[in-house]
N, C-alpha and C. Protein backbone atom coordinates (compact mmCIF):
# COMPACT_ATOMS: atom_id res chain seq x y z
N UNK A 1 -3.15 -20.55 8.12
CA UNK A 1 -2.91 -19.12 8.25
C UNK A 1 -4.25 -18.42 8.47
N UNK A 2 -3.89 -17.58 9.65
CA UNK A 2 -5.19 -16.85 10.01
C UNK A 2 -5.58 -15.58 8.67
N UNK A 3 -6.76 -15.07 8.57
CA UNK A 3 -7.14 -14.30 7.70
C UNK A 3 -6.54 -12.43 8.34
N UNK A 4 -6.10 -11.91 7.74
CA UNK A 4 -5.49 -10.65 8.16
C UNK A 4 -6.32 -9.59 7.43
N UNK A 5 -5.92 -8.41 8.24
CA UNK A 5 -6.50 -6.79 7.76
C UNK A 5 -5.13 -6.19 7.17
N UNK A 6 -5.47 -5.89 5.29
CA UNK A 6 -4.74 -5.08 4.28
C UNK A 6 -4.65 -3.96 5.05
N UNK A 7 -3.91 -3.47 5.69
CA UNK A 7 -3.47 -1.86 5.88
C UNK A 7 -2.87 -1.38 4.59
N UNK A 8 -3.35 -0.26 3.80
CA UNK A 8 -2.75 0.52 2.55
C UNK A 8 -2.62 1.97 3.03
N UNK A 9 -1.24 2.25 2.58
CA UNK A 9 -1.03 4.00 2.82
C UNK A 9 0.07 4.18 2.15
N UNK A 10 0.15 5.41 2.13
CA UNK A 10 1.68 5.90 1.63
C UNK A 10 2.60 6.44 2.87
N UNK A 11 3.77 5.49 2.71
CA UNK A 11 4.50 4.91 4.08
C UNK A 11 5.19 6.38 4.10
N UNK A 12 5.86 6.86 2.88
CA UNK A 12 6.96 7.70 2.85
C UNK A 12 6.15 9.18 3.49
N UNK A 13 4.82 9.12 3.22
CA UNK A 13 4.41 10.28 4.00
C UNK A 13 3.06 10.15 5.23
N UNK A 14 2.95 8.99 5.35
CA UNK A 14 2.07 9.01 6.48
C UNK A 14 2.36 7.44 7.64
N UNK A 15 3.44 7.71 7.55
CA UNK A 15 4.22 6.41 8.07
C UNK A 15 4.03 5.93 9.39
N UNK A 16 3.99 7.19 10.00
CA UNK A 16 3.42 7.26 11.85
C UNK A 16 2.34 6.77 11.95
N UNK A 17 1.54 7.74 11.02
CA UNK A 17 -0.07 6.99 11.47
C UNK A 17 -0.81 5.83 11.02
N UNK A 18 0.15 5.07 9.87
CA UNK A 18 0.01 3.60 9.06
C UNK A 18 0.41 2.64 10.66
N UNK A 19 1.64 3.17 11.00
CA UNK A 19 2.07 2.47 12.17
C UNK A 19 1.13 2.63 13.64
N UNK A 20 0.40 3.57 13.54
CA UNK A 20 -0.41 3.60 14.66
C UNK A 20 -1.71 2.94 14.55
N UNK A 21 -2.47 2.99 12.94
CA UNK A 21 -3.30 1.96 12.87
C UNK A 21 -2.83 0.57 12.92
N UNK A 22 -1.89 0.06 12.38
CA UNK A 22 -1.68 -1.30 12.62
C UNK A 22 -1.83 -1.78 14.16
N UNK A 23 -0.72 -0.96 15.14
CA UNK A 23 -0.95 -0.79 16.45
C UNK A 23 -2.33 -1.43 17.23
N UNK A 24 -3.00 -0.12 16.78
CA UNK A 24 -4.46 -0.34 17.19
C UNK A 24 -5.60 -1.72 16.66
N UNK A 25 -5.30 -1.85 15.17
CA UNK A 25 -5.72 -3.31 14.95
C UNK A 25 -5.25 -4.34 16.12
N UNK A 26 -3.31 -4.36 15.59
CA UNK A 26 -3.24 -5.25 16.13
C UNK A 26 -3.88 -5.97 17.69
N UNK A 27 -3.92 -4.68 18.33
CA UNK A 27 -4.47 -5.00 19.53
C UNK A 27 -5.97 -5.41 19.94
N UNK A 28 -6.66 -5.35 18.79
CA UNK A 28 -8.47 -5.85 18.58
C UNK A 28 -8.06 -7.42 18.05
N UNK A 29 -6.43 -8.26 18.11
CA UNK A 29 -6.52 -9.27 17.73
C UNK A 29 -6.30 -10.00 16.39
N UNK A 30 -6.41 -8.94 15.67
CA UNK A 30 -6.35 -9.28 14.08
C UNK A 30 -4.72 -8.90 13.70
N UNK A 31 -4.19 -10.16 12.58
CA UNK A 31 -2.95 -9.86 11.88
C UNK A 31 -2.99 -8.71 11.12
N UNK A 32 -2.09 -8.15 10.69
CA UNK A 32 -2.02 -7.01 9.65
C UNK A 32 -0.64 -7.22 8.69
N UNK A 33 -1.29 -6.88 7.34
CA UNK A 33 -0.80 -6.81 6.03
C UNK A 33 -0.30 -5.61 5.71
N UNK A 34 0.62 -4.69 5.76
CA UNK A 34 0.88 -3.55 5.35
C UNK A 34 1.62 -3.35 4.07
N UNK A 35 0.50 -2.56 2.82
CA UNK A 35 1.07 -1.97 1.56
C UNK A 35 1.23 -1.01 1.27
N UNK A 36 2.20 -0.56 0.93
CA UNK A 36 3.32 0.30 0.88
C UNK A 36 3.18 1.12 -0.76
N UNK A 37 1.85 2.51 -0.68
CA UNK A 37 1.70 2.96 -1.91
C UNK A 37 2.45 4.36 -2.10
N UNK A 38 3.12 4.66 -1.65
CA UNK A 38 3.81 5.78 -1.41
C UNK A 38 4.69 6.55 -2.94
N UNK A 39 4.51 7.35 -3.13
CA UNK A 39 5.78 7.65 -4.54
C UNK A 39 6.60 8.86 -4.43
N UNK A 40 6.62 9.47 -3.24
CA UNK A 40 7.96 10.39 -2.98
C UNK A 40 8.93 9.85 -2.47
N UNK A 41 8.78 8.81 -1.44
CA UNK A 41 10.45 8.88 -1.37
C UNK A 41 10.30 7.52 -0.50
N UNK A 42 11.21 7.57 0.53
CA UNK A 42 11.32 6.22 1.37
C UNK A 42 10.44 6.32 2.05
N UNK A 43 9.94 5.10 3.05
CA UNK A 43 8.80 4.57 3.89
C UNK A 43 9.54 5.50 5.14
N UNK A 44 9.14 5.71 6.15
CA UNK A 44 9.12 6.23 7.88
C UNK A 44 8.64 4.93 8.35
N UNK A 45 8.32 3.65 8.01
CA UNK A 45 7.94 2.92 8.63
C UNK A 45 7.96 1.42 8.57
N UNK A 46 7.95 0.55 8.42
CA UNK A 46 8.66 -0.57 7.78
C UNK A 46 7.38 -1.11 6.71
N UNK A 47 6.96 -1.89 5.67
CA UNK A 47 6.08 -2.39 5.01
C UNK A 47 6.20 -3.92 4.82
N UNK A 48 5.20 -4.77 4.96
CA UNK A 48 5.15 -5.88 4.74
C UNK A 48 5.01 -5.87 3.11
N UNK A 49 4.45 -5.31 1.81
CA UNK A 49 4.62 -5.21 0.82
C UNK A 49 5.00 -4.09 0.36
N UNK A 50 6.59 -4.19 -0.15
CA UNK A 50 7.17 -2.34 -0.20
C UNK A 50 6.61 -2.14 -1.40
N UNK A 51 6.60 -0.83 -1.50
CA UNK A 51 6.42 0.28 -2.49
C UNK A 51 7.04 -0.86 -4.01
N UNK A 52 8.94 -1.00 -4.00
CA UNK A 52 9.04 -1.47 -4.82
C UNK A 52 8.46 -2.58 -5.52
N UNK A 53 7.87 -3.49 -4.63
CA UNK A 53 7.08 -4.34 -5.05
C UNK A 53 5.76 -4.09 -5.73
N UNK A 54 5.10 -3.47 -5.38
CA UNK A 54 3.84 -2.61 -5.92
C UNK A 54 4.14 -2.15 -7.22
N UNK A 55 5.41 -1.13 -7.05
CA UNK A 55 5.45 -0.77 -8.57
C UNK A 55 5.83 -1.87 -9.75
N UNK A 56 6.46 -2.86 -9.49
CA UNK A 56 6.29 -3.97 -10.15
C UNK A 56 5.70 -4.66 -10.19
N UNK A 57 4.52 -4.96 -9.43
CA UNK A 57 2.82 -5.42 -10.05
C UNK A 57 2.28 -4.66 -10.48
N UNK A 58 2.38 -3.38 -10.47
CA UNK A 58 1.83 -2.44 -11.38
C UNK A 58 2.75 -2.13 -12.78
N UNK A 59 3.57 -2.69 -12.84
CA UNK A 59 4.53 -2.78 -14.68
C UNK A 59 5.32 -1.49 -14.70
N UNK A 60 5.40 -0.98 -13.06
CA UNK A 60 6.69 -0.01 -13.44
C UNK A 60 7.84 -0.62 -12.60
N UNK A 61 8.80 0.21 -12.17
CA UNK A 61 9.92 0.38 -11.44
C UNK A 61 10.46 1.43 -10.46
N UNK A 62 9.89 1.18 -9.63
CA UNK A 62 9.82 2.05 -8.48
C UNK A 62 10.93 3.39 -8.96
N UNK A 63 12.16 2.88 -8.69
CA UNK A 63 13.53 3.54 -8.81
C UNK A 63 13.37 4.56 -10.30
N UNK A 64 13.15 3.59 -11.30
CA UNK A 64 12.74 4.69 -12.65
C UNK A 64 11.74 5.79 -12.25
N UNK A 65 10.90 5.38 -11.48
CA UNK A 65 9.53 5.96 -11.67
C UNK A 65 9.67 7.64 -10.83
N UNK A 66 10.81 7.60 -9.62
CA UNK A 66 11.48 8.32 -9.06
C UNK A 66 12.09 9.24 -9.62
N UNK A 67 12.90 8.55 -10.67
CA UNK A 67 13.70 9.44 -11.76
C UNK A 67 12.88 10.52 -12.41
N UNK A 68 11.80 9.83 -13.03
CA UNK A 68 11.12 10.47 -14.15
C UNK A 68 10.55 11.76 -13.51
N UNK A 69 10.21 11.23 -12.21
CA UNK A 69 9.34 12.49 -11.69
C UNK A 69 8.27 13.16 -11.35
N UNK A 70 7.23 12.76 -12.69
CA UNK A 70 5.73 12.21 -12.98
C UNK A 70 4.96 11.55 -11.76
N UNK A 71 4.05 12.36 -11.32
CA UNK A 71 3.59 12.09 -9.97
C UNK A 71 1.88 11.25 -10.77
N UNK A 72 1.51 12.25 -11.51
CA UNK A 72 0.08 11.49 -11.79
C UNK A 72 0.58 9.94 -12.83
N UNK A 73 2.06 9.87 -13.52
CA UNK A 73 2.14 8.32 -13.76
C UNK A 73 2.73 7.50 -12.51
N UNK A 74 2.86 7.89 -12.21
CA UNK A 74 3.39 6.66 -10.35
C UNK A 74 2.60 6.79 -9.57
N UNK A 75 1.06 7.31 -10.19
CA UNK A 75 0.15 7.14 -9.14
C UNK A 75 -0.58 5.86 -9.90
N UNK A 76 -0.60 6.46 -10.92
CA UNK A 76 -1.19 5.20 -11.64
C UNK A 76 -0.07 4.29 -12.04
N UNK A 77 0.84 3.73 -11.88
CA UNK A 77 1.61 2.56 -11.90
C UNK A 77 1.22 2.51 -10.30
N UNK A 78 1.12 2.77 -9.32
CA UNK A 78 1.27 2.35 -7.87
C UNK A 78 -0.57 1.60 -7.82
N UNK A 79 -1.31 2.48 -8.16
CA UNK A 79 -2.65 2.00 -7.75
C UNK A 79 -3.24 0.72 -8.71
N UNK A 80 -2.23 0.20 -10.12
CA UNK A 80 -2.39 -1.02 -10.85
C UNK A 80 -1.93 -2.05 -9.50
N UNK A 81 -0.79 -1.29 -9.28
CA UNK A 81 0.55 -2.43 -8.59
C UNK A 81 -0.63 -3.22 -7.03
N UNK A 82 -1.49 -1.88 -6.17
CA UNK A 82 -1.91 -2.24 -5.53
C UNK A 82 -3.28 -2.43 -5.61
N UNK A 83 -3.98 -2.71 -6.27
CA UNK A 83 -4.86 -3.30 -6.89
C UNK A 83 -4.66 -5.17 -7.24
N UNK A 84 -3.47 -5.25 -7.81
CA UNK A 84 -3.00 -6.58 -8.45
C UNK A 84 -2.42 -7.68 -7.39
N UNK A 85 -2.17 -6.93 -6.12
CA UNK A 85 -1.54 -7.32 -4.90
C UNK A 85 -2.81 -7.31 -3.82
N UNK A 86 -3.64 -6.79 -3.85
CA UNK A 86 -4.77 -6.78 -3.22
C UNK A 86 -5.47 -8.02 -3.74
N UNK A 87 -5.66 -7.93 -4.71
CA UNK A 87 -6.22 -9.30 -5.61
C UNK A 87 -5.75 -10.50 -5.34
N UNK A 88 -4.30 -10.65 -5.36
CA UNK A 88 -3.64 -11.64 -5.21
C UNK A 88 -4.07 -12.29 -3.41
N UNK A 89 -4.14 -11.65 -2.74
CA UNK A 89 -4.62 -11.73 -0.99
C UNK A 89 -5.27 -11.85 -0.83
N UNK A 90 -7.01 -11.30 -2.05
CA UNK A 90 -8.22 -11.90 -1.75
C UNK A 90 -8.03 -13.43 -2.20
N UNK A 91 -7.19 -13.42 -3.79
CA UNK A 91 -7.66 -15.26 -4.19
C UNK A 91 -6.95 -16.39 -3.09
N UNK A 92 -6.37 -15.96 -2.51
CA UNK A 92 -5.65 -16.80 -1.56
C UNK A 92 -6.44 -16.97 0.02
N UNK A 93 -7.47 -15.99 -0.54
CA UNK A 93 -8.16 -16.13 0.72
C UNK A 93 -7.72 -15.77 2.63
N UNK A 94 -6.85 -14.71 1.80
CA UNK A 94 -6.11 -14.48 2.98
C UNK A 94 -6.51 -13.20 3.91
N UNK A 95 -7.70 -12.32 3.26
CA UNK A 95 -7.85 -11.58 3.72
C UNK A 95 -9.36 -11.05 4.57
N UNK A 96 -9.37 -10.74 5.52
CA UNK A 96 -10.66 -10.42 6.43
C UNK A 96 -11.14 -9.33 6.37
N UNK A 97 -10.45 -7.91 5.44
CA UNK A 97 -11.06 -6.95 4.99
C UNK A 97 -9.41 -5.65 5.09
N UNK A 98 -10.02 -4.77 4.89
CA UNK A 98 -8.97 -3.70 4.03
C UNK A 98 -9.06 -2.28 4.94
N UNK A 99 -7.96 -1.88 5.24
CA UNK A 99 -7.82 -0.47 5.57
C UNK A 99 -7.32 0.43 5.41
N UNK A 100 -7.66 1.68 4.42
CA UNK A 100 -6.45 2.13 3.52
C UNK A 100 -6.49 3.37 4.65
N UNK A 101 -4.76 4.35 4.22
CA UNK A 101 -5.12 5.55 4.63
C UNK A 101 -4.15 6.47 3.46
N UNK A 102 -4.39 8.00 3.56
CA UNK A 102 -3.10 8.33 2.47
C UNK A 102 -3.45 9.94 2.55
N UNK A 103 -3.08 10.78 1.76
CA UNK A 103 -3.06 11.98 1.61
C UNK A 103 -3.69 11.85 0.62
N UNK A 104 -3.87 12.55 -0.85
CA UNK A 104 -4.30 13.17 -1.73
C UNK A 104 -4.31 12.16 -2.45
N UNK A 105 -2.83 11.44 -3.14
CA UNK A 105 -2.30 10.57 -3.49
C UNK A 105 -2.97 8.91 -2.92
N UNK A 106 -2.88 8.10 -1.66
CA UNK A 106 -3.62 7.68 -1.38
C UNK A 106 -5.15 7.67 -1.63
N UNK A 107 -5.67 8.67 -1.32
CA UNK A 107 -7.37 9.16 -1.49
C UNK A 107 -7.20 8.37 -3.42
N UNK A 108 -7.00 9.38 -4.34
CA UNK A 108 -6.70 8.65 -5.58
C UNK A 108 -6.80 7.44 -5.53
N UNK A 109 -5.72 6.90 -5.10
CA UNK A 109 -5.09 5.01 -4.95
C UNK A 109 -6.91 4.40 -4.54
N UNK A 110 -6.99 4.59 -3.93
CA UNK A 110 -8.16 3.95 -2.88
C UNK A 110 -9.39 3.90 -4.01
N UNK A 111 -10.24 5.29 -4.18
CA UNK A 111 -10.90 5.11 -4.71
C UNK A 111 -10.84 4.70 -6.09
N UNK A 112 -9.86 4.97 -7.22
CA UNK A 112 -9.54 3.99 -8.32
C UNK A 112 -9.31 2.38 -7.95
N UNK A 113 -9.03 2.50 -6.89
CA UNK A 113 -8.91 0.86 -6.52
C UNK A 113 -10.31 0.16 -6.42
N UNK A 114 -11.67 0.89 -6.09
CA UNK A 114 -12.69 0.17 -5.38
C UNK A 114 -13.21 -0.45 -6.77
């Protein structure tokens, strides 16, 4: 397996332009990984690691986390989740480097992540 570029964003609100960077990678040749940090609502775009998954490497539940409402705790259950999933892609050696994008929320994710 070739080594791929982590695309990170929040799908449910910047879904077009997650899909337009992959696009543009893809076409410089490189695979792409897309994670899915989003916590308002559904993706606009498809994810190779969804949201729900994230929030369960991060020790929540996507669907609860929805309920509750709590935007600064599903930022931090999302940025454990993608942190722990990022990790998991470096030990496997699967990855050739990282490209996040996001709004406010994202921005957060990213830099608590570094």
């Amino acid at each position: 397996m070739s080594k791929k570029i982590l695309l990170v964003g929040t799908l449910d609100s910047k879904g077009q332009e997650v899909a337009y960077l992959r696009q543009r990678v893809e076409e410089r040749g490189w695979g792409v990984t897309t994670l899915d940090v989003g916590t308002l609502g559904n993706p606009t775009c498809p994810a190779d690691i969804s949201q729900h998954e994230v929030a369960k490497a991060g020790g929540g539940d996507f669907s609860q986390m929805k309920l509750k409402g709590d935007r600064s705790y599903s930022v931090e259950i999302m940025t454990r989740g993608a942190i722990k999933k990022t990790l998991e892609l470096y030990s496997c050696r699967e990855l050739a480097g990282v490209l996040a994008i996001g709004g406010g929320t994202g921005t957060v994710e990213n830099w608590l992540g570094c």
